[in-house]
N, C-alpha and C. Protein backbone atom coordinates (compact mmCIF):
# COMPACT_ATOMS: atom_id res chain seq x y z
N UNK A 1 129.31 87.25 123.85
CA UNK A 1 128.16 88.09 124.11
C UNK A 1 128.08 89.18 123.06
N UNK A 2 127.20 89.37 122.86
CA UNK A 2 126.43 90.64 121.81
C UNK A 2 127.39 91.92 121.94
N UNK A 3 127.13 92.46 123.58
CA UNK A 3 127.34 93.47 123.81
C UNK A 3 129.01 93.56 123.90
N UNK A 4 129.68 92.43 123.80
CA UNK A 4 131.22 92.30 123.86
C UNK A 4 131.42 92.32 122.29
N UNK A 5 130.53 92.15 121.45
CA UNK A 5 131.49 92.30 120.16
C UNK A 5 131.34 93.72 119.47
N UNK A 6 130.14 93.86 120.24
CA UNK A 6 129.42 95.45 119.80
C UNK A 6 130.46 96.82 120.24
N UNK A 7 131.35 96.10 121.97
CA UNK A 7 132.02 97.00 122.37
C UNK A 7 133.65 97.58 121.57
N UNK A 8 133.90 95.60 120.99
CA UNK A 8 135.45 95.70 120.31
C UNK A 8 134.93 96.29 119.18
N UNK A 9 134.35 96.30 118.45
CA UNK A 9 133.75 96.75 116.76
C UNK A 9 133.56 98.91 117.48
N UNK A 10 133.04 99.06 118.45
CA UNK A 10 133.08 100.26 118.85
C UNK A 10 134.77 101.24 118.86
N UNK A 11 135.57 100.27 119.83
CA UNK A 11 136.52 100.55 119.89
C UNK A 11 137.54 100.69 118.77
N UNK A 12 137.46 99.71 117.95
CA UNK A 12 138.13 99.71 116.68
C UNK A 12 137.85 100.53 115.88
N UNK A 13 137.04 100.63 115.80
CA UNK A 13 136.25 102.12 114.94
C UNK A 13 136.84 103.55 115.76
N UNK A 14 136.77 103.62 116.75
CA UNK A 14 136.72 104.72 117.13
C UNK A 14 138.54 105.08 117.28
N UNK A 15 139.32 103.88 117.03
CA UNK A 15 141.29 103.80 117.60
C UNK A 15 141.00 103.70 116.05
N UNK A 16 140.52 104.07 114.51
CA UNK A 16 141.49 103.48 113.53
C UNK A 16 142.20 105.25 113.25
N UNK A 17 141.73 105.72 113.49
CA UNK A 17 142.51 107.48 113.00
C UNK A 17 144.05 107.58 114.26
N UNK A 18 143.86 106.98 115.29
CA UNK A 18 144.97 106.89 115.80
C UNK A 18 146.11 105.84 115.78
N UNK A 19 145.67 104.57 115.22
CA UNK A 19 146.69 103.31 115.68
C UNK A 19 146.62 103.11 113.89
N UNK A 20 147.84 102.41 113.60
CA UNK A 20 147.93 101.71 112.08
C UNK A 20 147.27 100.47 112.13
N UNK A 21 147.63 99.95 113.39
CA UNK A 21 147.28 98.34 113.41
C UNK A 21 146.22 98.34 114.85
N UNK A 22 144.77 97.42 114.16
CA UNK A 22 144.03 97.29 115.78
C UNK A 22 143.94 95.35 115.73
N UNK A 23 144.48 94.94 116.70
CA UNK A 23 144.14 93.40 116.81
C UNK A 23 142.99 93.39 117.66
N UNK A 24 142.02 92.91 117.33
CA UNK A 24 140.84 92.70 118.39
C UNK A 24 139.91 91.31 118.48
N UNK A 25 140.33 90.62 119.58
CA UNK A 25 140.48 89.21 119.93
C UNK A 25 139.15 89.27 121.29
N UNK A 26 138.45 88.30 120.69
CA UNK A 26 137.00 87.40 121.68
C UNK A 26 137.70 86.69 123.05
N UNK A 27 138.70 85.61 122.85
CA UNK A 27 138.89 84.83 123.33
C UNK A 27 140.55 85.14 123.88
N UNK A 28 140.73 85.26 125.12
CA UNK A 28 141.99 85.64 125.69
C UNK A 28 143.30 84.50 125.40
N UNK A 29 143.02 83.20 125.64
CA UNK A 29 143.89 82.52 124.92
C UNK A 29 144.58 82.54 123.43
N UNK A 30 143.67 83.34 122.59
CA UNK A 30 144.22 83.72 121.18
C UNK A 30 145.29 84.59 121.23
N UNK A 31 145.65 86.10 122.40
CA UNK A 31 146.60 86.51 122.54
C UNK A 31 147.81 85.84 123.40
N UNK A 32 147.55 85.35 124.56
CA UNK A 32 148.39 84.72 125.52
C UNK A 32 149.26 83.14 124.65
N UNK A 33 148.34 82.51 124.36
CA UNK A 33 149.15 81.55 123.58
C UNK A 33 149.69 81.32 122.29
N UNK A 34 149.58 82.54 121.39
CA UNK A 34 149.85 82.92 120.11
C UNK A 34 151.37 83.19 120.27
N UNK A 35 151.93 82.35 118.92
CA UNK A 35 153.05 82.16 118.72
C UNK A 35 153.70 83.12 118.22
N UNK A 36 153.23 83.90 117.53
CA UNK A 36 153.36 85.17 117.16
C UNK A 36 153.80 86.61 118.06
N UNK A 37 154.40 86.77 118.12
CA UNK A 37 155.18 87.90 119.27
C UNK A 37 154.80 89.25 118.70
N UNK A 38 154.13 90.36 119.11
CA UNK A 38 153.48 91.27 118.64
C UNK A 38 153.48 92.39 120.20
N UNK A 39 154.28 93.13 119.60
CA UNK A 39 154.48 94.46 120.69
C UNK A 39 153.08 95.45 120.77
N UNK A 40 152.25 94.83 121.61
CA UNK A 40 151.30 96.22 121.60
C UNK A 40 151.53 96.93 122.73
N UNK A 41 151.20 98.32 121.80
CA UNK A 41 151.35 99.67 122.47
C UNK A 41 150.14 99.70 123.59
N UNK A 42 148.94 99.03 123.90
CA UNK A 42 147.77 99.47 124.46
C UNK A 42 146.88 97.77 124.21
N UNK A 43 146.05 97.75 125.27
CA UNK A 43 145.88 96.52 125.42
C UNK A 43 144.63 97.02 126.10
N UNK A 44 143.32 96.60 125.60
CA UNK A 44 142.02 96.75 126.40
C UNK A 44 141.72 96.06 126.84
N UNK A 45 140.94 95.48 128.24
CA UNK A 45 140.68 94.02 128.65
C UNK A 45 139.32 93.83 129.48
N UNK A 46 138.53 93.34 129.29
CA UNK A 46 137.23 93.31 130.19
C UNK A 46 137.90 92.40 131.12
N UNK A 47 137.16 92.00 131.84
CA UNK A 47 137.47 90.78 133.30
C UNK A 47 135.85 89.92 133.11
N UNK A 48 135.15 89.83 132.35
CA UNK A 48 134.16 88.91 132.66
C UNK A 48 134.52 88.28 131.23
N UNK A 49 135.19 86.92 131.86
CA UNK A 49 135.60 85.81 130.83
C UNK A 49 135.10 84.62 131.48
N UNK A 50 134.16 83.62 130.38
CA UNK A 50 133.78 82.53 130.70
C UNK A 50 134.72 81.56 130.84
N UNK A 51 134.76 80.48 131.94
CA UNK A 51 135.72 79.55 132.10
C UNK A 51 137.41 80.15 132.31
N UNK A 52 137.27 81.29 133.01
CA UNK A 52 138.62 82.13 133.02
C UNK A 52 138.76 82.90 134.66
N UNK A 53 139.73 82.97 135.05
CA UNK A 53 140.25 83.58 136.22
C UNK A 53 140.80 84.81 135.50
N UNK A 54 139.41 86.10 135.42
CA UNK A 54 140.19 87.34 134.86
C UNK A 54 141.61 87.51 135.31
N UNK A 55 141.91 88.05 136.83
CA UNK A 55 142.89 88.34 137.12
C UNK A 55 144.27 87.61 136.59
N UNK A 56 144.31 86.48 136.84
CA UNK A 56 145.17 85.53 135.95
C UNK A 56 145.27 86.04 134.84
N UNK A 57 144.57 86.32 133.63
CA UNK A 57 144.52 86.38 132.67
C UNK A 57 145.27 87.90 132.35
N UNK A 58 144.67 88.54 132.82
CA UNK A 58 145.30 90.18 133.08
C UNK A 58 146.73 90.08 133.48
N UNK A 59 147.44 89.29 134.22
CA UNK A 59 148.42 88.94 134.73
C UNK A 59 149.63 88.57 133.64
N UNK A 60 148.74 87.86 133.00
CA UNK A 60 149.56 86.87 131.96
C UNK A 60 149.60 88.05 131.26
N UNK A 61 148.72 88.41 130.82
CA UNK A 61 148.86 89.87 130.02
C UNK A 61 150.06 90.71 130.07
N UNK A 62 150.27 91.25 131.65
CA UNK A 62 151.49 92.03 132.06
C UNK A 62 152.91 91.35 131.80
N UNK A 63 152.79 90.27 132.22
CA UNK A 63 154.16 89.39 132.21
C UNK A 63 154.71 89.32 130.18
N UNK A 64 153.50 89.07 129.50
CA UNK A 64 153.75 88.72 128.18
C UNK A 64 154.14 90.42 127.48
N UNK A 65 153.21 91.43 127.95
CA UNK A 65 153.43 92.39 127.14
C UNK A 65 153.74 93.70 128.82
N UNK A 66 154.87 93.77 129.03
CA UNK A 66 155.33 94.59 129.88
C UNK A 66 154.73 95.77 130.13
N UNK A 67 155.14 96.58 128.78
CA UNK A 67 155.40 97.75 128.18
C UNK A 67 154.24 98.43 127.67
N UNK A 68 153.04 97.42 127.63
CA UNK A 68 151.88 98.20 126.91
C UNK A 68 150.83 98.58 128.32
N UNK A 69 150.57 99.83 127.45
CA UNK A 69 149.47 100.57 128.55
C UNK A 69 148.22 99.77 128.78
N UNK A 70 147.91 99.61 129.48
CA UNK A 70 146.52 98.40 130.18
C UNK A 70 145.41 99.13 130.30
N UNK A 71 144.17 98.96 129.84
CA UNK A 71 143.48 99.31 130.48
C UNK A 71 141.87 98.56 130.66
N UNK A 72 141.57 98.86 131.55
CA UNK A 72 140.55 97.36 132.14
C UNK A 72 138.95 97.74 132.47
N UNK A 73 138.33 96.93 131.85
CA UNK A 73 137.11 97.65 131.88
C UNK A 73 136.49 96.44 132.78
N UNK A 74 136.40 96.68 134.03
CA UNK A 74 135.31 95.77 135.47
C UNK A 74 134.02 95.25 135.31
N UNK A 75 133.24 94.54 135.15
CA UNK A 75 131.81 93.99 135.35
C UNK A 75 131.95 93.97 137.11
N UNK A 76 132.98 94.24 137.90
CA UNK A 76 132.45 94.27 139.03
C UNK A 76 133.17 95.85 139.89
N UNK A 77 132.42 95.91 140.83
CA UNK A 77 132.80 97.53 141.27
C UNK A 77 133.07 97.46 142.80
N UNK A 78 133.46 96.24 143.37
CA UNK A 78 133.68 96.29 144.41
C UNK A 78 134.90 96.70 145.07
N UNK A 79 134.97 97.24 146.40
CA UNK A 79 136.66 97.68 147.06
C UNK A 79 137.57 96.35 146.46
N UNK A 80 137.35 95.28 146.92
CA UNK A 80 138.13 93.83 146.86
C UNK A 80 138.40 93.93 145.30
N UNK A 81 137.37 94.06 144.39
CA UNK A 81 138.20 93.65 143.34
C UNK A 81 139.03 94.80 142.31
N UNK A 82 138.12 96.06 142.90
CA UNK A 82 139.30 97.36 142.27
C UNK A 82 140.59 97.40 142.95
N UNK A 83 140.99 97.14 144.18
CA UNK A 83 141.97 96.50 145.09
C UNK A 83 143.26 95.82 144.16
N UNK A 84 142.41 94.57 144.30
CA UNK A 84 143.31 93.52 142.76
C UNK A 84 143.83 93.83 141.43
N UNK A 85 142.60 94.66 140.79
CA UNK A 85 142.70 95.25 139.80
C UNK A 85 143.80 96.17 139.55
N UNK A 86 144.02 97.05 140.84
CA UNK A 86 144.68 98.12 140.73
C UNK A 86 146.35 97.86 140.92
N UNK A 87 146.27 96.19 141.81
CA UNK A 87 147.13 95.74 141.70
C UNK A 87 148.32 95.15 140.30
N UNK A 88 147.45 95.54 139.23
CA UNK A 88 147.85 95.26 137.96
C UNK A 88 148.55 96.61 136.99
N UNK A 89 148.55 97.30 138.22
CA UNK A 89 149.05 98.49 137.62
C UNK A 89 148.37 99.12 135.94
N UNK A 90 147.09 99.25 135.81
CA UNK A 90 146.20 99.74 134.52
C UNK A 90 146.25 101.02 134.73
N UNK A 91 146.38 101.68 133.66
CA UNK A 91 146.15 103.26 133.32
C UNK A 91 145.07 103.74 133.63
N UNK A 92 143.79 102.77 133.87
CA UNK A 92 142.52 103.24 133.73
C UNK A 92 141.74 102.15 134.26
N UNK A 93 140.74 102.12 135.08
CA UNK A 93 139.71 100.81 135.36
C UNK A 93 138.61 101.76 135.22
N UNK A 94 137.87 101.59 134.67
CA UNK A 94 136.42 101.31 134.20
C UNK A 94 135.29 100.39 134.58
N UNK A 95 133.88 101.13 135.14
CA UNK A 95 133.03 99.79 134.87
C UNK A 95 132.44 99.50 133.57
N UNK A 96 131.68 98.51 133.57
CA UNK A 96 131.07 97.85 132.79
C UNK A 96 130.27 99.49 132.19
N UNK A 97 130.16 100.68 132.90
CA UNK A 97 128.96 101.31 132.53
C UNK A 97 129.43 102.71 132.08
N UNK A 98 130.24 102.70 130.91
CA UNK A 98 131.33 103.60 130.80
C UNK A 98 131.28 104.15 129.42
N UNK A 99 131.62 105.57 129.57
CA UNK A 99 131.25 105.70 128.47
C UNK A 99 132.63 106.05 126.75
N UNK A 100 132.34 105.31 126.12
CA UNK A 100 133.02 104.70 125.20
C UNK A 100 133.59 106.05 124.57
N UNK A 101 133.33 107.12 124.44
CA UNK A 101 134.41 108.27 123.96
C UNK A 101 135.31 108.49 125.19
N UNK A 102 135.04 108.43 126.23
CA UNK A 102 136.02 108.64 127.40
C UNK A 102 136.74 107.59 127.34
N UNK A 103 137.04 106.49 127.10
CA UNK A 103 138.15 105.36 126.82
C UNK A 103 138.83 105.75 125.81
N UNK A 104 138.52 106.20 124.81
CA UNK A 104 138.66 106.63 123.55
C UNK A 104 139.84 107.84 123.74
N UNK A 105 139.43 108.65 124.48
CA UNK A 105 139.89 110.12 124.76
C UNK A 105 141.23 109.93 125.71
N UNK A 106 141.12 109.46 126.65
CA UNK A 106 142.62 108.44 127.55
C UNK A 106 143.24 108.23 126.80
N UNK A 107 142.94 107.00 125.62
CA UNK A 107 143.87 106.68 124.89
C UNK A 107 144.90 107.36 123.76
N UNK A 108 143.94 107.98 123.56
CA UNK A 108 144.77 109.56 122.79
C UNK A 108 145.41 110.17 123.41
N UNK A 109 145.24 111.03 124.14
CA UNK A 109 145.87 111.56 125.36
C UNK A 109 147.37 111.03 125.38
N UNK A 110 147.20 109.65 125.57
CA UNK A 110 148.54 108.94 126.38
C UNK A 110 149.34 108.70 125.11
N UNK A 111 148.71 108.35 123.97
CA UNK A 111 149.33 108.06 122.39
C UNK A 111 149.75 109.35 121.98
N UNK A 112 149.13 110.36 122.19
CA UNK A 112 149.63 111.85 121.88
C UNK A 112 150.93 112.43 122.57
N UNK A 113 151.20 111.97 123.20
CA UNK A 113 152.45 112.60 124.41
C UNK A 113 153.50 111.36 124.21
């Protein structure tokens, strides 16, 4: 989607004065099944993935990268699925309708300390 590449190209721009390295990946199987072992510090994740069981995916996330701060941006805002969500232990859930210096500003915050 448009507005999903518009958001990683946002984000990357806005993390390069703080991070050396930004990996920023379309397709969730490119991180999860990549052979390549890569410690990230911070891990952004929408939940509206085509042909995908977000939660699963978020899951796999935790199990593969322990240690990195999560944080999850919702297309849905319901009790049930902030519930689940929260069950993933994320620094931050977000909806879909959020505004992109305040993700920005968390992440500093937590990289600063």
């Amino acid at each position: 989607m448009e507005s999903d590449n518009s958001l990683r190209k946002g984000l990357a721009v806005g993390l390069f004065d703080v991070f050396r390295e930004i990996t920023s990946l379309a397709n969730p199987d490119e991180i999860i099944n990549s052979s390549k072992q890569k410690n990230f510090s911070f891990i952004i994740t929408g939940t509206a993935f085509e042909n995908y069981n977000s939660n699963e995916i978020i899951k796999r996330l935790r199990i593969r990268y322990p240690l990195a701060k999560l944080f999850i941006i919702s297309n849905k805002n319901d009790r049930k699925t902030k519930k689940e969500l929260n069950e993933l232990n994320p620094q931050k859930i977000y909806s879909n309708l959020f505004d992109l210096k305040e993700l920005i500003n968390d992440i500093k915050k937590i990289y600063d300390n």
